[in-house]
N, C-alpha and C. Protein backbone atom coordinates (compact mmCIF):
# COMPACT_ATOMS: atom_id res chain seq x y z
N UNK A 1 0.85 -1.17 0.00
CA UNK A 1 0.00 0.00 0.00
C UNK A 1 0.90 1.24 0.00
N UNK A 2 0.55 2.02 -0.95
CA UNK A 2 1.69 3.45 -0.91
C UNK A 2 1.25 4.17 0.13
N UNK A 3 2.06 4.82 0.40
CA UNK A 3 1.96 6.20 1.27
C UNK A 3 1.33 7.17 1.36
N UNK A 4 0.43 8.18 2.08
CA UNK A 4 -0.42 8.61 1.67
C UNK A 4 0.32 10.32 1.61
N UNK A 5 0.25 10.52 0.95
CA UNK A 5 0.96 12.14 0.80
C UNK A 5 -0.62 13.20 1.88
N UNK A 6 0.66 13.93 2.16
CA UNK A 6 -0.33 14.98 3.56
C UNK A 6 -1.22 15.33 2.91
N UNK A 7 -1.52 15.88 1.87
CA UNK A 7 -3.15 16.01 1.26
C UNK A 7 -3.96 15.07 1.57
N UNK A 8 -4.05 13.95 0.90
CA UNK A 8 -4.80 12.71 1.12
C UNK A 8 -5.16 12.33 2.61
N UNK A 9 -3.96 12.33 3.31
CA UNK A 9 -3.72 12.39 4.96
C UNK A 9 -5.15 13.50 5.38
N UNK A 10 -4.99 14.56 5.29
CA UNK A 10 -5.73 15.49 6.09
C UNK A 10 -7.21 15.61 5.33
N UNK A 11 -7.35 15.06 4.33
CA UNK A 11 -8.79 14.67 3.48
C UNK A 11 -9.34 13.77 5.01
N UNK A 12 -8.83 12.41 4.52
CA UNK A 12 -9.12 11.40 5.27
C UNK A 12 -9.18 11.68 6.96
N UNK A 13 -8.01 12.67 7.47
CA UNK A 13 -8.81 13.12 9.48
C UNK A 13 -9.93 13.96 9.14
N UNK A 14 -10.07 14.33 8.03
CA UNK A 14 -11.15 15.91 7.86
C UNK A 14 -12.52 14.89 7.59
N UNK A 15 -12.56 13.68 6.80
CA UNK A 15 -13.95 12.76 6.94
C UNK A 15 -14.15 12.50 7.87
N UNK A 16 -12.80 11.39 8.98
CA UNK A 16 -13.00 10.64 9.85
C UNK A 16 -13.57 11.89 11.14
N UNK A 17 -13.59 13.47 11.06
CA UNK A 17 -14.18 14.41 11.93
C UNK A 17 -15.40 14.64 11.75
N UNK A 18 -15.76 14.66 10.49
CA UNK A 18 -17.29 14.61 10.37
C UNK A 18 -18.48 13.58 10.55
N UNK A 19 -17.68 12.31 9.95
CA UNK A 19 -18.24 11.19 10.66
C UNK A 19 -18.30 10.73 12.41
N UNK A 20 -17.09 11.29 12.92
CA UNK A 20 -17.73 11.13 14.37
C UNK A 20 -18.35 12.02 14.87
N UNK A 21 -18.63 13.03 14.44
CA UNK A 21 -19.15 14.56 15.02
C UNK A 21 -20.83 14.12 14.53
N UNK A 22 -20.75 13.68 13.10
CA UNK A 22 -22.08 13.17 13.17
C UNK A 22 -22.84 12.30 13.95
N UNK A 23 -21.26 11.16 14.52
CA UNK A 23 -22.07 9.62 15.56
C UNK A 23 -22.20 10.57 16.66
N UNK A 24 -21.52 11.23 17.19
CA UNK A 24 -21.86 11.96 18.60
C UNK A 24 -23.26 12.56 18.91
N UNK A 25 -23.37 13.28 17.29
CA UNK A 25 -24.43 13.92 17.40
C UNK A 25 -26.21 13.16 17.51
N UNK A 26 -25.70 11.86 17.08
CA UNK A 26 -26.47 10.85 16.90
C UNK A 26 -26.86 10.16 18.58
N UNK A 27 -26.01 10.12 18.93
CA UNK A 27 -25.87 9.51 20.56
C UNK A 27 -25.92 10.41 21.43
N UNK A 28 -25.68 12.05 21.27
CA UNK A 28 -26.17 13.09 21.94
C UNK A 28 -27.74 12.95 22.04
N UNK A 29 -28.18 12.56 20.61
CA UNK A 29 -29.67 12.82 20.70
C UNK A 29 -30.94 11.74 21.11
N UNK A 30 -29.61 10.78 21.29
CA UNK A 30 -30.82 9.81 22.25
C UNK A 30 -30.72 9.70 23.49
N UNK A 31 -29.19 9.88 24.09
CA UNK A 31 -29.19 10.42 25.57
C UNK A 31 -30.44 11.46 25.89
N UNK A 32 -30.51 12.27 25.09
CA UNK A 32 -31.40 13.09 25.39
C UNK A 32 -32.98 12.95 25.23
N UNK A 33 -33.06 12.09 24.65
CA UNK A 33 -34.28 11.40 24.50
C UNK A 33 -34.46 10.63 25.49
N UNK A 34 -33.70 9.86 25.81
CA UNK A 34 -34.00 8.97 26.88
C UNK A 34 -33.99 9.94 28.42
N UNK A 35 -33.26 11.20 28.78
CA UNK A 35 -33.55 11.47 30.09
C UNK A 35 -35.19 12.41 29.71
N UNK A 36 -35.57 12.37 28.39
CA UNK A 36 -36.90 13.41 28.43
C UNK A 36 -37.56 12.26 29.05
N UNK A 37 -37.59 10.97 28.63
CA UNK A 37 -38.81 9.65 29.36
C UNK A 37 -38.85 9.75 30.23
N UNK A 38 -37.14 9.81 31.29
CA UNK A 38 -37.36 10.04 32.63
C UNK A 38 -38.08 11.02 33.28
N UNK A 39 -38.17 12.18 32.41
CA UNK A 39 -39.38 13.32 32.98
C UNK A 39 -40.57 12.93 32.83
N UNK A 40 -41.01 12.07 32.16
CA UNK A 40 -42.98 12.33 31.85
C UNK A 40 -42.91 11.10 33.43
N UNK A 41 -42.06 10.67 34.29
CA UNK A 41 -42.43 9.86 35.29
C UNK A 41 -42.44 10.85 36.95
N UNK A 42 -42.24 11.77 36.22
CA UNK A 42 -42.13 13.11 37.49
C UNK A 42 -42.70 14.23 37.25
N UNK A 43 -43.63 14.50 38.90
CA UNK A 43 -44.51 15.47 38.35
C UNK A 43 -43.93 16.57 37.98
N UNK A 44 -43.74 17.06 36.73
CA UNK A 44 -42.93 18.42 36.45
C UNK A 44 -44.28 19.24 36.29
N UNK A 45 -44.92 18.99 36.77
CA UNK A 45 -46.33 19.98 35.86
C UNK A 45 -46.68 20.95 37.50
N UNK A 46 -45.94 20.89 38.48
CA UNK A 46 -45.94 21.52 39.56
C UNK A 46 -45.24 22.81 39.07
N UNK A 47 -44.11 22.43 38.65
CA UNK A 47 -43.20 23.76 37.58
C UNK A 47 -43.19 24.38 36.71
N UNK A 48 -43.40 25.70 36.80
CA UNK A 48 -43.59 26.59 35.26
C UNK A 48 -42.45 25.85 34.28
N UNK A 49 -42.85 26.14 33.00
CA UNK A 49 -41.67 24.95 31.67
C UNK A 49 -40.59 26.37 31.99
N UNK A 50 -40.65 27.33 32.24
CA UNK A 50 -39.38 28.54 33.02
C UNK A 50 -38.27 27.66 34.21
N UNK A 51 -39.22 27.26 35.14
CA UNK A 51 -38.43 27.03 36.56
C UNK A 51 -37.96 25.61 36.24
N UNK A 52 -38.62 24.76 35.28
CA UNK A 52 -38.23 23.46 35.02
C UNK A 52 -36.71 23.43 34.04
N UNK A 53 -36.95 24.73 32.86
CA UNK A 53 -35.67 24.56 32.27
C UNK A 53 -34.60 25.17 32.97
N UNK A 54 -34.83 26.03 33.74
CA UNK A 54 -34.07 26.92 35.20
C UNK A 54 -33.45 26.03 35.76
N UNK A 55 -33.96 25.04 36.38
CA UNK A 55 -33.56 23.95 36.94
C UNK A 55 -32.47 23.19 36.71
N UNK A 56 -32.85 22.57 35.65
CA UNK A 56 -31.90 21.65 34.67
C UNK A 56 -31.17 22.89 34.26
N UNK A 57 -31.10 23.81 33.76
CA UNK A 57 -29.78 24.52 32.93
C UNK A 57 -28.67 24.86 34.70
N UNK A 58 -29.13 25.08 35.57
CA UNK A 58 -28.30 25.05 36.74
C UNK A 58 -27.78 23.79 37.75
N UNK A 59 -28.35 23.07 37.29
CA UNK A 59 -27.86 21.44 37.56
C UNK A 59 -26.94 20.99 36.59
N UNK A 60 -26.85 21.37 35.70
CA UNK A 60 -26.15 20.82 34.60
C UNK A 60 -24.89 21.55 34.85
N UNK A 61 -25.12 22.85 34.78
CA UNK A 61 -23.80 24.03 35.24
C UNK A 61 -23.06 23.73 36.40
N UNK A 62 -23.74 23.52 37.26
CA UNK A 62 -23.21 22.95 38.37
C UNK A 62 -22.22 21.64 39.02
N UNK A 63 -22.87 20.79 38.08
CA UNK A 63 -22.81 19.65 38.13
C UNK A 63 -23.50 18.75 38.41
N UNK A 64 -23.78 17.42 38.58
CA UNK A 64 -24.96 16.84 39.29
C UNK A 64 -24.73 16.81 40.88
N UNK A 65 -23.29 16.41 41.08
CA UNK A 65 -23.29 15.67 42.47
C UNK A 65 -23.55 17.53 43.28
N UNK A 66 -23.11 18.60 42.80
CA UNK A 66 -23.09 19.31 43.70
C UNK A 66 -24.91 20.45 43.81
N UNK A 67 -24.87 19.80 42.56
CA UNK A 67 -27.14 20.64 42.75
C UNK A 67 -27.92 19.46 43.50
N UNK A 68 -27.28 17.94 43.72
CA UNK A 68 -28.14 17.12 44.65
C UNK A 68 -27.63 17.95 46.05
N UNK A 69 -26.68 17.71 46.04
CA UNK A 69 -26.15 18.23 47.75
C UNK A 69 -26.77 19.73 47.89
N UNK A 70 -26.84 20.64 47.05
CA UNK A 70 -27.50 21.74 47.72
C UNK A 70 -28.43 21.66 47.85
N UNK A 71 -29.50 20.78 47.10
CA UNK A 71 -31.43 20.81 47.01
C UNK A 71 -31.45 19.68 47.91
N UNK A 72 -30.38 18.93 48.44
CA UNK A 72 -30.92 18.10 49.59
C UNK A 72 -31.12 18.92 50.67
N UNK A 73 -29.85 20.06 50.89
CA UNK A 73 -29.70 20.83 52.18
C UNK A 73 -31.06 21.59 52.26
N UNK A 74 -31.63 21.40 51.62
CA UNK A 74 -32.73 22.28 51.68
C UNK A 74 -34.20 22.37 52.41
N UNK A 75 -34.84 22.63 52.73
CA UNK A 75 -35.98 22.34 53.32
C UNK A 75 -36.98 21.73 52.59
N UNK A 76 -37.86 20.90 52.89
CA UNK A 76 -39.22 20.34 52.32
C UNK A 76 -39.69 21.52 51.88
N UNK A 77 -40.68 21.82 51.04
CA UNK A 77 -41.60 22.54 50.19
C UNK A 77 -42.46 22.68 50.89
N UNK A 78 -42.98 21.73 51.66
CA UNK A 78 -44.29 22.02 53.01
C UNK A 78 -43.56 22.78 53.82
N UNK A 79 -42.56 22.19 54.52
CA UNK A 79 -41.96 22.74 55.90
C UNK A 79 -41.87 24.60 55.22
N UNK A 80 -41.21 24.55 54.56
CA UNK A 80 -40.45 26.02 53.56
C UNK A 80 -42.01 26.98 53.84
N UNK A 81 -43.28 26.18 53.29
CA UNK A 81 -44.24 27.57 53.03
C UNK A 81 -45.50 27.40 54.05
N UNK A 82 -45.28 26.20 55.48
CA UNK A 82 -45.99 26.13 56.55
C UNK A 82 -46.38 27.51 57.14
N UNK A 83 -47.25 27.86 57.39
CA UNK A 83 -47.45 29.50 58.17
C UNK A 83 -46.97 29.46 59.39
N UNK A 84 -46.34 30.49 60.12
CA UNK A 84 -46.15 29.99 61.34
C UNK A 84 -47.31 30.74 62.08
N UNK A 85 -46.99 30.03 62.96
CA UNK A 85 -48.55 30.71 64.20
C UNK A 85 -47.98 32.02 64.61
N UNK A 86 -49.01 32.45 64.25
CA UNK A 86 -49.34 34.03 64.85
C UNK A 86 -50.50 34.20 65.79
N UNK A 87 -50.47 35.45 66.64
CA UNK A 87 -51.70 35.96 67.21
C UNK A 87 -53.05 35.67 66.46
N UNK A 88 -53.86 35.62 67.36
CA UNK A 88 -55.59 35.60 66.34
C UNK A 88 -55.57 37.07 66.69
N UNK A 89 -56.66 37.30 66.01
CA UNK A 89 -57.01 39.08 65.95
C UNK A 89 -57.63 39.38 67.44
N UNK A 90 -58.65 38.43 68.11
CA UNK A 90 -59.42 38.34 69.03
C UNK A 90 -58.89 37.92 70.28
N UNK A 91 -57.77 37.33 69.72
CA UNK A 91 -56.60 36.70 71.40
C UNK A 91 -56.40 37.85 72.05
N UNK A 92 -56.51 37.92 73.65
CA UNK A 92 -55.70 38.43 74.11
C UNK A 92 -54.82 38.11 75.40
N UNK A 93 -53.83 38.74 75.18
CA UNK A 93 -52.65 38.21 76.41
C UNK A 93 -52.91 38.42 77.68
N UNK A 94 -52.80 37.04 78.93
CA UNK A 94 -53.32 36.80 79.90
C UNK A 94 -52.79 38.13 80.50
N UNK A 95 -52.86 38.66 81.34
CA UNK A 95 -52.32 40.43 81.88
C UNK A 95 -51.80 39.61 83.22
N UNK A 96 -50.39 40.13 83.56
CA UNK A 96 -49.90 39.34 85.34
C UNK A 96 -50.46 39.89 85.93
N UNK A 97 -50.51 39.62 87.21
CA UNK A 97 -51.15 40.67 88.69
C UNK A 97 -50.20 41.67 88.61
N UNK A 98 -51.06 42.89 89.42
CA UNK A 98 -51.23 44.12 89.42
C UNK A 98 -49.57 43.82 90.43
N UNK A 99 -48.22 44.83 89.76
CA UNK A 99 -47.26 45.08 90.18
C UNK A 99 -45.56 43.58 89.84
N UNK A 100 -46.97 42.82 89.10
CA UNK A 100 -45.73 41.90 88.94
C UNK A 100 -45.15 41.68 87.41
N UNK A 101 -44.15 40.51 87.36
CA UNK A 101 -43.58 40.59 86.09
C UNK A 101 -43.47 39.41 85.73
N UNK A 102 -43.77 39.40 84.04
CA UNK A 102 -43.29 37.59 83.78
C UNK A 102 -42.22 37.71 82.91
N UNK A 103 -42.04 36.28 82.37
CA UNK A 103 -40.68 35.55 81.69
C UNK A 103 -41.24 35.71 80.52
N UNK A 104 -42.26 36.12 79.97
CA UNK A 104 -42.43 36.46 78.36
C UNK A 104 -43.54 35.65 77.86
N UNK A 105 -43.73 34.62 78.45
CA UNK A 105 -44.83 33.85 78.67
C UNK A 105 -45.84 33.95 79.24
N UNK A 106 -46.77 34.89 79.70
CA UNK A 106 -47.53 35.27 80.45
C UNK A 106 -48.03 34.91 81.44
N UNK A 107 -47.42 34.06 82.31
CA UNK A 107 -47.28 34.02 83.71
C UNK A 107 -46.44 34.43 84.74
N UNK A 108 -46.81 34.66 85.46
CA UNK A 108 -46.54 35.90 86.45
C UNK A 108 -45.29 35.05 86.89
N UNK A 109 -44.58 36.20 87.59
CA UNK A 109 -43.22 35.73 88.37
C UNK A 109 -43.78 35.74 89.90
N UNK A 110 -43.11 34.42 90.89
CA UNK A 110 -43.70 34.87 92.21
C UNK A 110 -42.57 36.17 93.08
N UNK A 111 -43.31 36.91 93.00
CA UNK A 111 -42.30 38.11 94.30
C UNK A 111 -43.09 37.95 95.87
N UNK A 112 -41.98 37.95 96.06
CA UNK A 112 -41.66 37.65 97.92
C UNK A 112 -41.22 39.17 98.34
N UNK A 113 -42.02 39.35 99.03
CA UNK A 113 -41.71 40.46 99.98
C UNK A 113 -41.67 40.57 101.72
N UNK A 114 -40.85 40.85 101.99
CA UNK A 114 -40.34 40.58 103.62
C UNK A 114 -41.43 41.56 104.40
């Protein structure tokens, strides 16, 4: 077999680049097909298609292992938007006896007087 003179040479890496750029592109696009299946098994429909691609474009940036570790650190979605107890409008605070003081809790402190 003769030798291939550098023309011929750089023909032949310049196919063998388009042909794998094409297989990549080929296997890019079923990776990606296959993690869309994994979505129709999760409710994404809680998420605007905004906060869902938000999501994924900052997980991806991130990395995976380090957007699990921060959205683990995170609080539940219940716990996060639970109300906390407040006053009722109509409550009112037990009042201590006349001259005494409490701990914040509205019971009185006992004072001793000699």
């Amino acid at each position: 077999m003769p030798k291939m003179t550098e023309r011929e040479r750089l023909a032949k890496i310049e196919a063998d680049q388009q042909s794998l750029a094409q297989e990549a592109e080929t296997v890019r696009r079923g990776l990606r097909a296959q993690y869309g299946k994994l979505a129709t098994e999760l409710a994404v429909e809680r998420l605007s298609e905004r906060e869902f691609r938000d999501i994924l474009m900052h997980a991806i940036r991130v990395g995976g292992s380090a957007a699990i570790a921060a959205l683990k650190a995170m609080p539940d979605a219940s716990a996060a938007t639970a109300p906390t107890p407040t006053k009722k409008p109509g409550e009112v605070r037990p009042k201590p006896p006349q001259g005494g003081a409490t701990h914040g809790d509205g019971k009185a402190l006992l004072v001793v007087q000699p």
